[in-house]
N, C-alpha and C. Protein backbone atom coordinates (compact mmCIF):
# COMPACT_ATOMS: atom_id res chain seq x y z
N UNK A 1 -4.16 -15.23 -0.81
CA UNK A 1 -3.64 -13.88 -1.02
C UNK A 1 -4.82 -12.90 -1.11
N UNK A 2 -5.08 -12.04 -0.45
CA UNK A 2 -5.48 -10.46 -0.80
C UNK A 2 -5.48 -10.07 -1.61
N UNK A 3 -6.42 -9.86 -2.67
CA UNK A 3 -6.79 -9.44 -3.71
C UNK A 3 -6.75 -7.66 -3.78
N UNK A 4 -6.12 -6.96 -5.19
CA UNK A 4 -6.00 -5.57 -4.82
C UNK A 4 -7.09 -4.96 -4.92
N UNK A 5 -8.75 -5.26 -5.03
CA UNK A 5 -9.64 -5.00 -5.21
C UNK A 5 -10.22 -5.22 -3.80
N UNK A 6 -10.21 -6.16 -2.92
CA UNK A 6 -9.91 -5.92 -1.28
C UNK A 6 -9.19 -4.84 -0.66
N UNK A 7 -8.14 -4.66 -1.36
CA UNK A 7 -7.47 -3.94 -0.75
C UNK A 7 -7.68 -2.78 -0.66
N UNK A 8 -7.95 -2.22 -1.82
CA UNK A 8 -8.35 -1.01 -2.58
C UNK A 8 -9.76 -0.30 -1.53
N UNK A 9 -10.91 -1.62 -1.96
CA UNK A 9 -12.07 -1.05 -0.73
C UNK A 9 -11.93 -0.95 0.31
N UNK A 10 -11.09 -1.64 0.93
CA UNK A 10 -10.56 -1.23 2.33
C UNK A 10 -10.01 0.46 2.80
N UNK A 11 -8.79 0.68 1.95
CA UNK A 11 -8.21 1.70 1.96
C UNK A 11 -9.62 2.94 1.74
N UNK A 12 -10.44 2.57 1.01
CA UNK A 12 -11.14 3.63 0.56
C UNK A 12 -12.19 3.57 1.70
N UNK A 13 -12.30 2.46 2.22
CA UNK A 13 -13.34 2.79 3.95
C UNK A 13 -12.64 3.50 4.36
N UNK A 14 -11.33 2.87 4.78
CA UNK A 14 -10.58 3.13 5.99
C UNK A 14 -9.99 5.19 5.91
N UNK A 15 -9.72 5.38 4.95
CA UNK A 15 -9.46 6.90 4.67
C UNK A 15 -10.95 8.06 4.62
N UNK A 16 -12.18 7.06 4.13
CA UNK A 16 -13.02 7.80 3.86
C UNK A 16 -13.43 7.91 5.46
N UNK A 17 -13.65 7.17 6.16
CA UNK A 17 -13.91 7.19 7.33
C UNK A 17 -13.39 8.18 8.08
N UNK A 18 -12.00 7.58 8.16
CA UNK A 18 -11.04 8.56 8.95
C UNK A 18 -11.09 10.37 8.34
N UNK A 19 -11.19 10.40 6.90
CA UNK A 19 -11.38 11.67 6.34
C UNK A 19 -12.36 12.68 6.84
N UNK A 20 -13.84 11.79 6.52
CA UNK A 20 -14.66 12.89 7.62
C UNK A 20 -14.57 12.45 9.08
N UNK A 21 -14.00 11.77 9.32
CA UNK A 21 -14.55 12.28 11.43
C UNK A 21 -13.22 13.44 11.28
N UNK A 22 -12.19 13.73 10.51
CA UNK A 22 -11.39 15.01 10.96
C UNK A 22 -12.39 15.94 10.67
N UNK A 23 -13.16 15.89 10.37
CA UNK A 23 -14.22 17.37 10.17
C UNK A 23 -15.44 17.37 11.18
N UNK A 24 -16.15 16.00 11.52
CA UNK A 24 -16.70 15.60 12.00
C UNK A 24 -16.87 15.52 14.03
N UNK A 25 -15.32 15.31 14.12
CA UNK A 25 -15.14 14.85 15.69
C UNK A 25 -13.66 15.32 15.39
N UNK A 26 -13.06 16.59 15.41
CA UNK A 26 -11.74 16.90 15.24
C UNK A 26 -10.94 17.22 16.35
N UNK A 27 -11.70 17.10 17.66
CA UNK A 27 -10.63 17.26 18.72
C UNK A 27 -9.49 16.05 19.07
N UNK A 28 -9.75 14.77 18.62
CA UNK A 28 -8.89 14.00 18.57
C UNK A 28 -7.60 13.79 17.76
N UNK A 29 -8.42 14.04 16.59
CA UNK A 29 -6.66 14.33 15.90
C UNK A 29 -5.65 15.38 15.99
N UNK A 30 -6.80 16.57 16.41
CA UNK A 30 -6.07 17.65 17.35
C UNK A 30 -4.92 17.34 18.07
N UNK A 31 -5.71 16.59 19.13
CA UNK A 31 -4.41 16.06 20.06
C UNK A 31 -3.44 15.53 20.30
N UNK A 32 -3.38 14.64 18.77
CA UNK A 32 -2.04 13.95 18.65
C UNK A 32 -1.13 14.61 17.24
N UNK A 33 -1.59 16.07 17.19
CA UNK A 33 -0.01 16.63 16.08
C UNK A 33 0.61 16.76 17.19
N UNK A 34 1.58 16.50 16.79
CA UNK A 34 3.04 16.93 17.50
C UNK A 34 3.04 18.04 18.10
N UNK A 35 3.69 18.11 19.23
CA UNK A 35 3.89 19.74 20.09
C UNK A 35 4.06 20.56 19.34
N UNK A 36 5.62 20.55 18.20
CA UNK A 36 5.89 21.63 17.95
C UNK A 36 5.04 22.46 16.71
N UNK A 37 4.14 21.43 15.79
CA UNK A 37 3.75 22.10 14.73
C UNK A 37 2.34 23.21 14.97
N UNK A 38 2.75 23.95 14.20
CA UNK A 38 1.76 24.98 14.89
C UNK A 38 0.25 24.80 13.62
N UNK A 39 -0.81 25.79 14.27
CA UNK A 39 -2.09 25.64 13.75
C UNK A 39 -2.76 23.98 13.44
N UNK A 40 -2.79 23.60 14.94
CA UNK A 40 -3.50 21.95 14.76
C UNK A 40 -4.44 21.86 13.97
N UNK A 41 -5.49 22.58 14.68
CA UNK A 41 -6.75 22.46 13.82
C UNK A 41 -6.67 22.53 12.45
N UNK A 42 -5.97 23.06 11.93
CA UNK A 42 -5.37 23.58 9.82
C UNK A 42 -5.02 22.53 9.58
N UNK A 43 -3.63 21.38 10.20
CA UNK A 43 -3.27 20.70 9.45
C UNK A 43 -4.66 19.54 9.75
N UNK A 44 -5.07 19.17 10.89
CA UNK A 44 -5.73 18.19 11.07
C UNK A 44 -6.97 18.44 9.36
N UNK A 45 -7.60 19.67 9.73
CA UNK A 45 -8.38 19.81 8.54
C UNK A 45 -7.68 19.47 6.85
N UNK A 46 -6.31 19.85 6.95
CA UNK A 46 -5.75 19.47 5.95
C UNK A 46 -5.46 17.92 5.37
N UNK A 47 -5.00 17.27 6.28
CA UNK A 47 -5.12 15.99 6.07
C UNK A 47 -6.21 15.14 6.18
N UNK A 48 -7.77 16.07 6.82
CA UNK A 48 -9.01 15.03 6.60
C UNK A 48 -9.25 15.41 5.21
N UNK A 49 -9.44 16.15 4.57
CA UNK A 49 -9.11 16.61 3.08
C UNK A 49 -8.50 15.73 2.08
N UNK A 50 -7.17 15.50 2.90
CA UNK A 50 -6.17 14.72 1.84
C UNK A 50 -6.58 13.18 2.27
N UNK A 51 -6.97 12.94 2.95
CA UNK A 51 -7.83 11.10 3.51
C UNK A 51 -8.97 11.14 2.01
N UNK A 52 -9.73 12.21 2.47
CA UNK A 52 -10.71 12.47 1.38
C UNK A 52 -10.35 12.26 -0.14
N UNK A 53 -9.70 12.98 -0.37
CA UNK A 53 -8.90 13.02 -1.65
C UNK A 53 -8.15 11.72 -2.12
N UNK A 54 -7.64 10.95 -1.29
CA UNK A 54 -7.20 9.95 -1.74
C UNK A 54 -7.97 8.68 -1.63
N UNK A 55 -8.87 8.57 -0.79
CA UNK A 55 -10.29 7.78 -1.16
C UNK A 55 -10.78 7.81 -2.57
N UNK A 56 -10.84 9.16 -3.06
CA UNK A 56 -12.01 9.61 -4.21
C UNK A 56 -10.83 8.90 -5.25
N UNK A 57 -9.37 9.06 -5.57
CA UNK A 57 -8.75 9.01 -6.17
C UNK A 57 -8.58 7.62 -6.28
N UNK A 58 -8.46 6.92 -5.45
CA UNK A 58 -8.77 4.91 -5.54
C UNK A 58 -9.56 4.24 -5.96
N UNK A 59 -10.46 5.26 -5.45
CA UNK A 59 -11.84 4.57 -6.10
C UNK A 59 -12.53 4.53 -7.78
N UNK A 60 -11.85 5.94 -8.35
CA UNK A 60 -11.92 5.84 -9.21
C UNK A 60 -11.01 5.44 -10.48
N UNK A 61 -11.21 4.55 -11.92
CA UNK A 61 -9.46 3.77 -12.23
C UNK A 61 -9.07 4.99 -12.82
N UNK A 62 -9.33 6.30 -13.29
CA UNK A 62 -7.92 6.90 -13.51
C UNK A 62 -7.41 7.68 -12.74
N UNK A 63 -7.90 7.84 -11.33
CA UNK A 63 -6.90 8.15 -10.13
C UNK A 63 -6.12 7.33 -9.95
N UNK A 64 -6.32 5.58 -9.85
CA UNK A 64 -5.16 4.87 -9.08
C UNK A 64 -3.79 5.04 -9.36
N UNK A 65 -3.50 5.51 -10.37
CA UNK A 65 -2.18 5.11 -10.73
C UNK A 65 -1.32 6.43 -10.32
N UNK A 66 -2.33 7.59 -9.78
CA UNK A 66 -1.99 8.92 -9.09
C UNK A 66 -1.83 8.72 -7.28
N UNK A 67 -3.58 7.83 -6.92
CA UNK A 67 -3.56 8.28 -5.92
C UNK A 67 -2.89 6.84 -4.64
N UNK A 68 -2.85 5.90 -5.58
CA UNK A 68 -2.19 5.19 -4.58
C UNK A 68 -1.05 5.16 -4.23
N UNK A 69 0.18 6.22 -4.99
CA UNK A 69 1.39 6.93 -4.25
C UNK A 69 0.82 8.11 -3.75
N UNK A 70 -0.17 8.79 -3.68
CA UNK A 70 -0.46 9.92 -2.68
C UNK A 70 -0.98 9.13 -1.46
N UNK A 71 -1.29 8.45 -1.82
CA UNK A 71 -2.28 7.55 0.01
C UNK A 71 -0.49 7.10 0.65
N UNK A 72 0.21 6.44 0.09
CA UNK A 72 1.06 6.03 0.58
C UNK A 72 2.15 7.14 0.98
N UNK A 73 2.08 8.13 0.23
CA UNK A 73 2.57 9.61 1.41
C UNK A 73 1.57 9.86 2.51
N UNK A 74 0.64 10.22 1.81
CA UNK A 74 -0.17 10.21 3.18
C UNK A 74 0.38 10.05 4.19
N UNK A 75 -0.24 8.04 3.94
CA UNK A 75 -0.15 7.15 5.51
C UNK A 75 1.80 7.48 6.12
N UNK A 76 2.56 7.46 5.54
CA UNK A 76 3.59 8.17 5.91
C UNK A 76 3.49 9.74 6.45
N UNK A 77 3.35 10.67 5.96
CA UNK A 77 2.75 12.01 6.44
C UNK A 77 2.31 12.31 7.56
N UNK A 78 1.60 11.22 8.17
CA UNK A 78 0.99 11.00 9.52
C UNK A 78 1.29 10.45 10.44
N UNK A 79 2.20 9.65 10.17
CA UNK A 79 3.01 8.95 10.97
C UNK A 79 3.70 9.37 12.29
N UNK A 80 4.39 10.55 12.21
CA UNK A 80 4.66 11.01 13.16
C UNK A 80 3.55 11.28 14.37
N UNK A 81 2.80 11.75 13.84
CA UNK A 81 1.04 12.22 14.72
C UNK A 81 0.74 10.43 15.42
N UNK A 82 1.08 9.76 14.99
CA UNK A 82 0.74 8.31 15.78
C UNK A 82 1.70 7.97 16.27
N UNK A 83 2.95 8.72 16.41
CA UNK A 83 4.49 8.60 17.49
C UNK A 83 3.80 9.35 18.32
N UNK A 84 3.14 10.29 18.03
CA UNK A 84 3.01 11.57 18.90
C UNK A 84 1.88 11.12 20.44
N UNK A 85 0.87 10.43 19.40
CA UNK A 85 0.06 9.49 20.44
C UNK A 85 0.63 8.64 21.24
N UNK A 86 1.60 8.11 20.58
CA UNK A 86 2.13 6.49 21.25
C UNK A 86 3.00 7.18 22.47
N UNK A 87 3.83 8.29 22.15
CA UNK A 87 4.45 8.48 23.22
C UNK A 87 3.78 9.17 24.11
N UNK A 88 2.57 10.12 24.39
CA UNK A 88 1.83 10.67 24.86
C UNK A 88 1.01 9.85 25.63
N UNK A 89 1.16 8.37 25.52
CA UNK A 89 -0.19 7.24 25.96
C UNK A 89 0.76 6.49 27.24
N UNK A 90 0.85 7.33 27.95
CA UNK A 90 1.88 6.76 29.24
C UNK A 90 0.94 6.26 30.42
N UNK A 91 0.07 7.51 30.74
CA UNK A 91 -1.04 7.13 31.89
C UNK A 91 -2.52 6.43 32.28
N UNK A 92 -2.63 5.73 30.45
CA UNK A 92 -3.67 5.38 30.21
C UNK A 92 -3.04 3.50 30.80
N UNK A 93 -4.75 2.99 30.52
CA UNK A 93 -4.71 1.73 30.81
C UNK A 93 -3.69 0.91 29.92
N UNK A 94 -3.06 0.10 30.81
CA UNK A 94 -2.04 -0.42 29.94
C UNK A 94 -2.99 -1.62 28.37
N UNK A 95 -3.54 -1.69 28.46
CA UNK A 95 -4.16 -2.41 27.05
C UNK A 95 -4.16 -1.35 26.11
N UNK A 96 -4.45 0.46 26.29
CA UNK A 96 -4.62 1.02 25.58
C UNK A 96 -3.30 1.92 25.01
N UNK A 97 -1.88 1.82 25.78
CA UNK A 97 -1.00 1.77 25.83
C UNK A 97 -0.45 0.52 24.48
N UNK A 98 -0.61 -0.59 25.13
CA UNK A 98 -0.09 -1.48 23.95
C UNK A 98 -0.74 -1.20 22.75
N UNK A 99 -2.22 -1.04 22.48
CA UNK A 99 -2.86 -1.05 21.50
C UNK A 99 -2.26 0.44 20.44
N UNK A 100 -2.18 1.30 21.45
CA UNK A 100 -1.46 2.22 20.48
C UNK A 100 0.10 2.26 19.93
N UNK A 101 1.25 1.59 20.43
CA UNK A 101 2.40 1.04 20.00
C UNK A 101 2.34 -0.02 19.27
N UNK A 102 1.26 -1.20 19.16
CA UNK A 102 0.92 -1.92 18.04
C UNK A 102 0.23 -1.68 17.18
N UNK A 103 0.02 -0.42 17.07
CA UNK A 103 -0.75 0.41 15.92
C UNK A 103 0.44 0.90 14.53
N UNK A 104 1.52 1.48 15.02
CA UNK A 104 2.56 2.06 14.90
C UNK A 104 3.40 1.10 13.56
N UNK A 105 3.55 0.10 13.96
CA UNK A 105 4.23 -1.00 12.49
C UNK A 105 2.99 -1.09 11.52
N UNK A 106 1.51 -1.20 11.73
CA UNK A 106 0.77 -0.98 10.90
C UNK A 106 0.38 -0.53 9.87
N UNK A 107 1.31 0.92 9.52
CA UNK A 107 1.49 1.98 8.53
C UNK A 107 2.05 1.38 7.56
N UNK A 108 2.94 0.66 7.66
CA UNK A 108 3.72 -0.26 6.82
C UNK A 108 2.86 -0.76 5.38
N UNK A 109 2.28 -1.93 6.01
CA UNK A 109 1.08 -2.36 4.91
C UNK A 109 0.45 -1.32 4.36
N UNK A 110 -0.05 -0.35 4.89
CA UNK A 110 -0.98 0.69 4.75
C UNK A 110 0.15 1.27 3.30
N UNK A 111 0.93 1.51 3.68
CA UNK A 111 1.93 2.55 2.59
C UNK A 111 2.01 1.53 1.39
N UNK A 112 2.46 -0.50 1.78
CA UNK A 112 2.83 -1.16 0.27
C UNK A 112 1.40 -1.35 0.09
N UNK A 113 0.44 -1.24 0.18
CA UNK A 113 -0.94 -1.77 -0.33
C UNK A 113 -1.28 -0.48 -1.09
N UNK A 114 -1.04 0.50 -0.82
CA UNK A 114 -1.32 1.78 -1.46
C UNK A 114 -0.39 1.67 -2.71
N UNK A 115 0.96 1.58 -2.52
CA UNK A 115 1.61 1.41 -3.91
C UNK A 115 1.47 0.64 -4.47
N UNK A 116 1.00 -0.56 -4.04
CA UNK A 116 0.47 -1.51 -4.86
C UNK A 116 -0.48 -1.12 -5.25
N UNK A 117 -1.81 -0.39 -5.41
CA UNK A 117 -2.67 -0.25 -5.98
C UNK A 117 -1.99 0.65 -7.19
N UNK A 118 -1.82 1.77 -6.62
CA UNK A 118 -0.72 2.69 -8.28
C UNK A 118 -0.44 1.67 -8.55
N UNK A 119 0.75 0.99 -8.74
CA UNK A 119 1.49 0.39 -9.56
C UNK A 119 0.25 -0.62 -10.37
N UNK A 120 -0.42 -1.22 -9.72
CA UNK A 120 -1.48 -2.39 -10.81
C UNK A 120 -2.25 -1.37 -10.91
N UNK A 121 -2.72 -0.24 -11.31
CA UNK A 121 -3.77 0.41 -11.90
C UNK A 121 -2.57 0.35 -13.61
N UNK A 122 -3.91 0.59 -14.30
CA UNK A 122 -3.30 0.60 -15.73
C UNK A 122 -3.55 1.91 -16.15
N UNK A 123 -4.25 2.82 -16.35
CA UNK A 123 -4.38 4.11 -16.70
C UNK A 123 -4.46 5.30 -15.72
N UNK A 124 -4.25 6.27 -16.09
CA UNK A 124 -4.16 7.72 -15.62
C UNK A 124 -3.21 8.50 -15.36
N UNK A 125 -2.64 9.30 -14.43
CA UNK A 125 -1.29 9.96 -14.08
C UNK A 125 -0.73 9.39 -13.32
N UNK A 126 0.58 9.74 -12.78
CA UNK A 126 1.47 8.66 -11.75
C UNK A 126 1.96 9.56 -11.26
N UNK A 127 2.76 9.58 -9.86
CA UNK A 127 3.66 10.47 -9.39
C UNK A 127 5.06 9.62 -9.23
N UNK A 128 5.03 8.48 -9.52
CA UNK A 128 6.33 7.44 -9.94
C UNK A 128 6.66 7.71 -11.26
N UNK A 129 8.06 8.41 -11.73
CA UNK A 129 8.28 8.12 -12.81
C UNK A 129 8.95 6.75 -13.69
N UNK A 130 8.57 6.71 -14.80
CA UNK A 130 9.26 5.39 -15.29
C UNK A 130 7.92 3.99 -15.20
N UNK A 131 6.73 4.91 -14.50
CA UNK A 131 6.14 3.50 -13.90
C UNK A 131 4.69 3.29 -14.69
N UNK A 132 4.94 4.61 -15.78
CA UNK A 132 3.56 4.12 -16.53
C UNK A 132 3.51 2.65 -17.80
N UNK A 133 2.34 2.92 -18.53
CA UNK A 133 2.34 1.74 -19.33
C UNK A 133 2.58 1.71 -20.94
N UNK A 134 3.77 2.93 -20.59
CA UNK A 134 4.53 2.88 -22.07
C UNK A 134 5.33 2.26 -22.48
């Protein structure tokens, strides 16, 4: 089994990473908001922010019990933006085609590994009610 202390550093690469290249190399996430939402560049900056933010919040123990239901909105939050790719990935090479529709169930883990971290953190704020350690 996966230990939530694996898990935890993972999430906190994997967001911190992804957090700055939206500031870093932002024409890509550009490209996959959705048609209709307007000011790409804002939200993309907004959510390398909130990657950011929920890194800092995992990493430290009296964020977890805050930020590992914010990571798990998050990775939900974004979700659509990786429909947006998947359906947009028609003319590319078909390996890169599959690779982005088997990207797509991935979020999954991403969202219970995040609540699993809230939920086994023992101190700080929660955005679950009922779920502290009173």
């Amino acid at each position: 089994m996966i230990t939530t202390r694996r898990i935890r550093l993972f999430l906190i690469a994997l967001l911190t990473t992804s957090g700055v290249l939206h500031f870093v190399r932002p024409a890509p996430f550009v490209s996959i908001v959705p048609r209709p939402l307007p000011h790409k560049a804002g939200l993309v900056a907004i959510s390398g922010a909130a990657e950011i933010g929920c890194a800092a919040m995992l990493a430290h123990p009296l964020g977890r019990r805050l930020g590992g239901p914010a990571a798990a909105l998050l990775f939900a939050a974004v979700f659509p933006a990786n429909v947006s790719l998947a359906m947009r990935t028609r003319t590319r090479p078909r390996w890169k085609w599959l690779a982005v529709w088997a990207r797509l169930p991935l979020q999954i883990p991403l969202v219970l590994w995040s609540l699993r971290i809230g939920r086994e953190a023992t101190t700080g704020p929660t955005l679950v009610a009922g779920s502290g350690t009173e």
